[in-house]
N, C-alpha and C. Protein backbone atom coordinates (compact mmCIF):
# COMPACT_ATOMS: atom_id res chain seq x y z
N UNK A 1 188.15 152.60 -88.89
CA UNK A 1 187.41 153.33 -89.90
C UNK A 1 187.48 152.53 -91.19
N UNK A 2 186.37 152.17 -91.73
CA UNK A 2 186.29 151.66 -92.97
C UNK A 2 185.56 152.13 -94.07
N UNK A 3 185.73 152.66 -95.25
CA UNK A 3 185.35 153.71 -95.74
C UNK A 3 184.51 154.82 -94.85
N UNK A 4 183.13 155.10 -94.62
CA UNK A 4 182.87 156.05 -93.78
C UNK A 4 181.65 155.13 -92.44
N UNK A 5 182.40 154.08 -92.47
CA UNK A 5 182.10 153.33 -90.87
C UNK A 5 183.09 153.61 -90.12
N UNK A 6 182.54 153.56 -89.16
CA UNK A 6 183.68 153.37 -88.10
C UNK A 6 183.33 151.78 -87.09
N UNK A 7 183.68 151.05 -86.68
CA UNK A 7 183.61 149.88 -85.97
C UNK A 7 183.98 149.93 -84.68
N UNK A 8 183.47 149.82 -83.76
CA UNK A 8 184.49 149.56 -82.81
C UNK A 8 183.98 148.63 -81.76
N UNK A 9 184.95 147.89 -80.95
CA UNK A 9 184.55 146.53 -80.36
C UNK A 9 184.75 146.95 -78.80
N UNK A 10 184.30 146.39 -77.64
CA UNK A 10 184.28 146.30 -76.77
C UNK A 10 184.55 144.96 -76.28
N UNK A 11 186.34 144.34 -76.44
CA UNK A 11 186.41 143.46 -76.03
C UNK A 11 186.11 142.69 -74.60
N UNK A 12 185.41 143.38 -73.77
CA UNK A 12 185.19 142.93 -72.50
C UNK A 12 183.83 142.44 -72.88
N UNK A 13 182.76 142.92 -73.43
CA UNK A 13 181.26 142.45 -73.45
C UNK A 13 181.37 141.74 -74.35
N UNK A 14 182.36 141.69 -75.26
CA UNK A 14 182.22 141.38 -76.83
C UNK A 14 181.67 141.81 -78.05
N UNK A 15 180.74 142.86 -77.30
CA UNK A 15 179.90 143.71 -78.60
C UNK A 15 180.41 144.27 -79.24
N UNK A 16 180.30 144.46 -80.70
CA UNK A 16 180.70 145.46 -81.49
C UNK A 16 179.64 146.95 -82.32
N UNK A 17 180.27 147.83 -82.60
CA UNK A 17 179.46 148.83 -83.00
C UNK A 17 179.46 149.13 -84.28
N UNK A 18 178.75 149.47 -84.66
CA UNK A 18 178.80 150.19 -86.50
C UNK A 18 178.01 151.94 -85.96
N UNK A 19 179.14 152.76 -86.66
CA UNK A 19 178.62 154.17 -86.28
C UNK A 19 178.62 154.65 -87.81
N UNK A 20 177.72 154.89 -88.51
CA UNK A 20 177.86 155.33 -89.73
C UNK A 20 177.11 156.88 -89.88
N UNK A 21 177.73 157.31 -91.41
CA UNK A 21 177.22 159.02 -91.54
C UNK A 21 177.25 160.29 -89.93
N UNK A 22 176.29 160.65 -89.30
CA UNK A 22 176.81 161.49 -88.52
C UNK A 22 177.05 160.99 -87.19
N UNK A 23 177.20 159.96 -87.04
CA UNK A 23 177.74 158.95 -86.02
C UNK A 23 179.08 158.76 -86.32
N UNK A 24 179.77 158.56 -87.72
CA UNK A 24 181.02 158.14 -87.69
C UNK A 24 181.48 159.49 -87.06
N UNK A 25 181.18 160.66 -87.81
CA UNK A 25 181.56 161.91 -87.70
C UNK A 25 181.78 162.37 -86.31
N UNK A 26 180.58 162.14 -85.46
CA UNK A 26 180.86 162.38 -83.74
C UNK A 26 181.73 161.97 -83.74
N UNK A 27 182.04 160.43 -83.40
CA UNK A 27 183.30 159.73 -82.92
C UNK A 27 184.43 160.27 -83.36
N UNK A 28 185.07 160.66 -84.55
CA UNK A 28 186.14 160.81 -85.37
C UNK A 28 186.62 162.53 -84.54
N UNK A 29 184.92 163.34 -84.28
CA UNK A 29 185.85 164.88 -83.58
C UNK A 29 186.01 164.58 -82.34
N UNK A 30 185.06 163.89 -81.89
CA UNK A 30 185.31 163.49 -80.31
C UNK A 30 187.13 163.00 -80.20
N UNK A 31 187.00 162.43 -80.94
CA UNK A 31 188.57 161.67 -80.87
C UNK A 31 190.05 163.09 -81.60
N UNK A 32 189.25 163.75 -81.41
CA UNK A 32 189.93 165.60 -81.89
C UNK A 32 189.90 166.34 -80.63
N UNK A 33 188.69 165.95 -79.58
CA UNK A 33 188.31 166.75 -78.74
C UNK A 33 187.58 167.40 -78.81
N UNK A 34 186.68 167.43 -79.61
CA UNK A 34 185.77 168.60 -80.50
C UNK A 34 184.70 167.71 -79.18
N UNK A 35 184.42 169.53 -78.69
CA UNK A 35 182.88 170.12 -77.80
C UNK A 35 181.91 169.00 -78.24
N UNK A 36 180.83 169.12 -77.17
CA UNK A 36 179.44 168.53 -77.69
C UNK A 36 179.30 169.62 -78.49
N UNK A 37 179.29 171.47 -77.99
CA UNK A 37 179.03 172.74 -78.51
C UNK A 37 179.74 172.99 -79.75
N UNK A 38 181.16 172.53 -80.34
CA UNK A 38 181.42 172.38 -81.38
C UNK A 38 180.85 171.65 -82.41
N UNK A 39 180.51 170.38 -81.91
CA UNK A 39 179.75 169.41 -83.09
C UNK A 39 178.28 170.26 -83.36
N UNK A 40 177.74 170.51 -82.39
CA UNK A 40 176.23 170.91 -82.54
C UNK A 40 176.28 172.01 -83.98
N UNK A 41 177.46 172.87 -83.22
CA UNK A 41 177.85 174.11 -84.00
C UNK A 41 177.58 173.73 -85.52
N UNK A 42 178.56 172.71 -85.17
CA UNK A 42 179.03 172.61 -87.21
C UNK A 42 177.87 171.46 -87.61
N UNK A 43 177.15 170.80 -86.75
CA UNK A 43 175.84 170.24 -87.86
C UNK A 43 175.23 171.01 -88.32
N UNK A 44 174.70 172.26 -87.24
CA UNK A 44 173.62 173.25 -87.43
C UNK A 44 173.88 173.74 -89.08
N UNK A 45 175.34 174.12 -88.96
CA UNK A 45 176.02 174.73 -90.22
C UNK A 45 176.05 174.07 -91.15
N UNK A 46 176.39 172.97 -91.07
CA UNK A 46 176.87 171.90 -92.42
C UNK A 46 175.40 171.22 -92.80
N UNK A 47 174.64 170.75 -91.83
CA UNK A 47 173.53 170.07 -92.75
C UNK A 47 172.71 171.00 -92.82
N UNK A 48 172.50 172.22 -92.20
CA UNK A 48 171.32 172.89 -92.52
C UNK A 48 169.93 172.71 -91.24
N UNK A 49 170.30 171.92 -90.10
CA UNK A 49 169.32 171.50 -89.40
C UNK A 49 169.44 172.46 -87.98
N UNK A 50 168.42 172.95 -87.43
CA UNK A 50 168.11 173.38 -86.36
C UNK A 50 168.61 173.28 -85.30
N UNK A 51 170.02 173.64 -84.49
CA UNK A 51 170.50 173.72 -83.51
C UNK A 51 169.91 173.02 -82.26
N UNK A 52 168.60 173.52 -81.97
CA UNK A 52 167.68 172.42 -81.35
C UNK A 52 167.94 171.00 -81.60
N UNK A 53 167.28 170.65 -82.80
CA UNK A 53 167.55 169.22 -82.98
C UNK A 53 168.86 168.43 -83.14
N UNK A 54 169.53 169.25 -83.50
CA UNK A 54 170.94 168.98 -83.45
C UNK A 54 171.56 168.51 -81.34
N UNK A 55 171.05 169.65 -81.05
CA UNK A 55 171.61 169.34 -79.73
C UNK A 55 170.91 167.97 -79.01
N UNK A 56 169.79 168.20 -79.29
CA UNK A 56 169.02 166.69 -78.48
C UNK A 56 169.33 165.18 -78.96
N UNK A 57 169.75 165.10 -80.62
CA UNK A 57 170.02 164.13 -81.26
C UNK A 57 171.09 163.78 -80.52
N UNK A 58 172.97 164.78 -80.65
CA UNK A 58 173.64 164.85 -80.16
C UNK A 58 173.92 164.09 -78.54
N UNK A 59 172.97 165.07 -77.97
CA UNK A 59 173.06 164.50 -76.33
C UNK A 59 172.30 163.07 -76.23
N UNK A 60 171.32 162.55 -76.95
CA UNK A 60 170.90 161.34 -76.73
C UNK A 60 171.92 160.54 -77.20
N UNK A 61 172.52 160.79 -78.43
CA UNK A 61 173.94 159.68 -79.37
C UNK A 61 174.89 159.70 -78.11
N UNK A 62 175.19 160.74 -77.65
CA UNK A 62 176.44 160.94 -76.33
C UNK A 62 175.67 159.63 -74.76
N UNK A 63 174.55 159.39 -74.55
CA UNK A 63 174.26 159.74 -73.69
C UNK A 63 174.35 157.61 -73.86
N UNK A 64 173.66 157.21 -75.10
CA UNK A 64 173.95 155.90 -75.47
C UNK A 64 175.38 155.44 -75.81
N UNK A 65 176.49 156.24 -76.10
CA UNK A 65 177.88 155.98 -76.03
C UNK A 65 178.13 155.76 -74.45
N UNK A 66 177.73 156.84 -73.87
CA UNK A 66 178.04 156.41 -72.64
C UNK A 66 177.49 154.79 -71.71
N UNK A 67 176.13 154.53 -71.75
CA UNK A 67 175.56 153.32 -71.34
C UNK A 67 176.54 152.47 -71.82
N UNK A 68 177.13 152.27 -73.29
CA UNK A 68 177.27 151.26 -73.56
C UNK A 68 179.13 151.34 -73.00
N UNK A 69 179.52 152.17 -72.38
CA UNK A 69 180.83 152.33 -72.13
C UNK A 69 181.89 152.37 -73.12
N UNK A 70 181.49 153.31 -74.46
CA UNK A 70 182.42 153.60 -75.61
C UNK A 70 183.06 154.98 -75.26
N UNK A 71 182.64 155.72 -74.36
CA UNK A 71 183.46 157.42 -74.16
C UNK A 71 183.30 157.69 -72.17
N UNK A 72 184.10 158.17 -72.18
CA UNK A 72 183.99 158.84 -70.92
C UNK A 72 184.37 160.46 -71.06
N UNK A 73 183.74 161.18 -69.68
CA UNK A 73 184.01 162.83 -69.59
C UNK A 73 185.35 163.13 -69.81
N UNK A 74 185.41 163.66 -70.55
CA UNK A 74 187.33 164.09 -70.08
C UNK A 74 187.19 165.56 -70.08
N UNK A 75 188.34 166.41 -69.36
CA UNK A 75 188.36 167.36 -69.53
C UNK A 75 188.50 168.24 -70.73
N UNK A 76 187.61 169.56 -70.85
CA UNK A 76 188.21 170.05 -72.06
C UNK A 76 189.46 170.71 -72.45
N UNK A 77 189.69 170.66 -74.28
CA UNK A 77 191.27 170.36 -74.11
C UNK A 77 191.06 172.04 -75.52
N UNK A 78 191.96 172.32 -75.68
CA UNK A 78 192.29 173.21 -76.51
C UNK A 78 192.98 172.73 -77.82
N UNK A 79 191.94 172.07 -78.96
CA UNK A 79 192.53 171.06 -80.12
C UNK A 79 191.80 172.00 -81.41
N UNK A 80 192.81 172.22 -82.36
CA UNK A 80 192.30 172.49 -83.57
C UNK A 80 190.98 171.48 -84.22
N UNK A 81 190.32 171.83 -84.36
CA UNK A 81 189.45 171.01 -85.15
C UNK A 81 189.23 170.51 -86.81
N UNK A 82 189.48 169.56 -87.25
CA UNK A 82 189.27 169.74 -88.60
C UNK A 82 187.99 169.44 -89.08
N UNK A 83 187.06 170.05 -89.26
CA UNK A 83 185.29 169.65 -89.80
C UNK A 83 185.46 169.32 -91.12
N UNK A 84 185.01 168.37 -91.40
CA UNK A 84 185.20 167.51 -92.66
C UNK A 84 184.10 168.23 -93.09
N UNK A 85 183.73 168.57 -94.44
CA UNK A 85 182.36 168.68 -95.17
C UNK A 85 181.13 167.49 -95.03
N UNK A 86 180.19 167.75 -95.01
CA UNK A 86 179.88 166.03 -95.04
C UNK A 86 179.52 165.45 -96.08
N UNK A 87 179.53 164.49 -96.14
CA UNK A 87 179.40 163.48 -98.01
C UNK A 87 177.59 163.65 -98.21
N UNK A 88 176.71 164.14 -97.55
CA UNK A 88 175.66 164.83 -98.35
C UNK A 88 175.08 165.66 -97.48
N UNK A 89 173.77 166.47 -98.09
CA UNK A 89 173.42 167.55 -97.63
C UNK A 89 172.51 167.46 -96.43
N UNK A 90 171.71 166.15 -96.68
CA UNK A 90 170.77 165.46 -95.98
C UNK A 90 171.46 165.05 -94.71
N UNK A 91 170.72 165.63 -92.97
CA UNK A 91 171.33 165.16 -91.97
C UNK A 91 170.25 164.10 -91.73
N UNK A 92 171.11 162.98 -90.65
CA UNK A 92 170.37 161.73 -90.35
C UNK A 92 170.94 161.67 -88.91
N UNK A 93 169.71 161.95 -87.83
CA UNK A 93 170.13 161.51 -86.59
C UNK A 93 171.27 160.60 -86.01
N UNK A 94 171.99 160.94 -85.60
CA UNK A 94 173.61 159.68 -85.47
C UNK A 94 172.85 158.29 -84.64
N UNK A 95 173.23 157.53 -85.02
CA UNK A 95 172.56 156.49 -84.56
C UNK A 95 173.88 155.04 -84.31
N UNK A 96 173.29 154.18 -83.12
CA UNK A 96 174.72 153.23 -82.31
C UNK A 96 173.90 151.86 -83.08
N UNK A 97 174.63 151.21 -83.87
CA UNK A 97 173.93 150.14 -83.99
C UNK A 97 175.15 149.19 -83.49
N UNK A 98 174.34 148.35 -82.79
CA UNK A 98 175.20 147.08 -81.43
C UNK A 98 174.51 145.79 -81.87
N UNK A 99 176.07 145.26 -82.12
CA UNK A 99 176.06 143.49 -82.43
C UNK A 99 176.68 142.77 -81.57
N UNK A 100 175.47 141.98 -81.15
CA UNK A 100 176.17 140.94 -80.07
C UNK A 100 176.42 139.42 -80.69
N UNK A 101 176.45 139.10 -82.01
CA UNK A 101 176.32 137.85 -82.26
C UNK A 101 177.90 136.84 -82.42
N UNK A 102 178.51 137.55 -81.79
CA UNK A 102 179.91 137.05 -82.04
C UNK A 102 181.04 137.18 -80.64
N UNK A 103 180.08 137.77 -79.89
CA UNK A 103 180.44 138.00 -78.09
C UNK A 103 181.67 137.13 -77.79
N UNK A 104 181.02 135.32 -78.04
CA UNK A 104 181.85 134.32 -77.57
C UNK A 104 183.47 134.55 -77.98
N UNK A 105 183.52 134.90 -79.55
CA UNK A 105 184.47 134.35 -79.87
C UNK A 105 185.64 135.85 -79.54
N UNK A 106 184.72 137.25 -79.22
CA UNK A 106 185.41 138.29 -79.06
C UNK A 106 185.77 138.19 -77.33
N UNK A 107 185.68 137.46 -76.16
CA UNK A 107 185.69 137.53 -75.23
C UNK A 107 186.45 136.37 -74.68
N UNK A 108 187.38 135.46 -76.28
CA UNK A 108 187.42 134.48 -75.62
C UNK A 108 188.81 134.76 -75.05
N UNK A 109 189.98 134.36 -74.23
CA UNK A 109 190.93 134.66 -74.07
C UNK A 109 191.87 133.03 -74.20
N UNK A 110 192.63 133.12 -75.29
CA UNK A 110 192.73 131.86 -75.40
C UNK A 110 194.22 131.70 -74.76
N UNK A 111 194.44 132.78 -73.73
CA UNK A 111 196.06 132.39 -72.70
C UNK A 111 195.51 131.32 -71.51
N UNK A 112 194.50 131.79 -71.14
CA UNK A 112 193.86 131.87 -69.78
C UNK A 112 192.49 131.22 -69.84
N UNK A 113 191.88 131.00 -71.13
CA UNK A 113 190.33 129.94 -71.16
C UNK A 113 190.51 128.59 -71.38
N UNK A 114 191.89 128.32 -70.98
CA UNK A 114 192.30 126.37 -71.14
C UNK A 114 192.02 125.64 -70.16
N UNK A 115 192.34 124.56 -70.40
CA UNK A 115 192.43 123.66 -69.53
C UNK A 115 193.21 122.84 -69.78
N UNK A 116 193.52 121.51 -69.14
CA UNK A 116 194.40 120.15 -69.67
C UNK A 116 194.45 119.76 -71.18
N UNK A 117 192.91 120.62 -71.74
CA UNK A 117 192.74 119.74 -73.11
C UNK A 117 193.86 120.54 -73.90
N UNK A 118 193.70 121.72 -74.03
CA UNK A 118 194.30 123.01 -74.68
C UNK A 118 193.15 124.11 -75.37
N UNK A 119 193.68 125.05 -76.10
CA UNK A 119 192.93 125.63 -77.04
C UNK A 119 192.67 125.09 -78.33
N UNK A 120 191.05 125.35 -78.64
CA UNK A 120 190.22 126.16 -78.27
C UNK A 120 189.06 125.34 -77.08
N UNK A 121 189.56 124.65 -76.45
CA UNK A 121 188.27 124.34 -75.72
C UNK A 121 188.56 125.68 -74.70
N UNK A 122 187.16 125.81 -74.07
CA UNK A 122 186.93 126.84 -72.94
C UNK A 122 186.81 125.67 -71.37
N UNK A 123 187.44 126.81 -70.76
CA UNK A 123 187.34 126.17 -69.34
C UNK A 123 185.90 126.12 -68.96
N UNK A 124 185.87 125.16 -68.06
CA UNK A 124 184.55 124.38 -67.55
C UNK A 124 184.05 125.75 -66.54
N UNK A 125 183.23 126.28 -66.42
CA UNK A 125 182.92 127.12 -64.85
C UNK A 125 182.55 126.66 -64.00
N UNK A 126 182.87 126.86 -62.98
CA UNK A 126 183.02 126.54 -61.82
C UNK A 126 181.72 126.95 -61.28
């Protein structure tokens, strides 16, 4: 979390994510345990937006966390929730923005990508 980003990397693909405004916010209750039905709950409430749209935004943001392998199902758990207010009134569809421009150097493993020369060269493939 960096001021109200959240980042997070997928060292196996190398991609990284930027989840900002009601994207950081998913991630941060998800990581509480907080419902899809809880979050929906408290957008509807907190920004003022239509339960409807709330839920479809929601399930599409959930549905692209999943493709990209940032969340899996877990069972539901019985967790206090803390709903932050949100820093404005205006809601903005949660949205995954994915950077691949740095893959190489996030994927490199420099125990196991040697050879005779050493690190940083990468092993030859075979």
């Amino acid at each position: 979390m960096l001021d109200d980003e959240v980042i997070a990397i997928d060292l196996q693909s190398g991609n990284y994510y930027s989840l900002r405004s009601t994207a950081a916010e998913i991630w941060l209750l998800f990581a509480q345990s907080a419902s899809i039905e809880q979050i929906t709950g408290h957008f509807s409430n907190a920004y003022r937006v239509d339960q409807e749209t709330a839920s479809v935004d929601l399930e599409l943001f959930v549905l692209r966390l999943k493709e990209e392998g940032l969340i899996e199902v877990a069972d539901p758990q019985d967790a206090a929730i803390a709903f932050r207010k949100p820093p404005s009134e205006s809601y903005i569809a949660p949205e995954l923005e994915v950077f691949t421009d740095v893959q190489d150097l996030l994927t490199i493993d420099p125990i196991h990508d040697v050879d005779e020369m050493g690190w940083p060269q990468r092993k030859k493939q075979a």
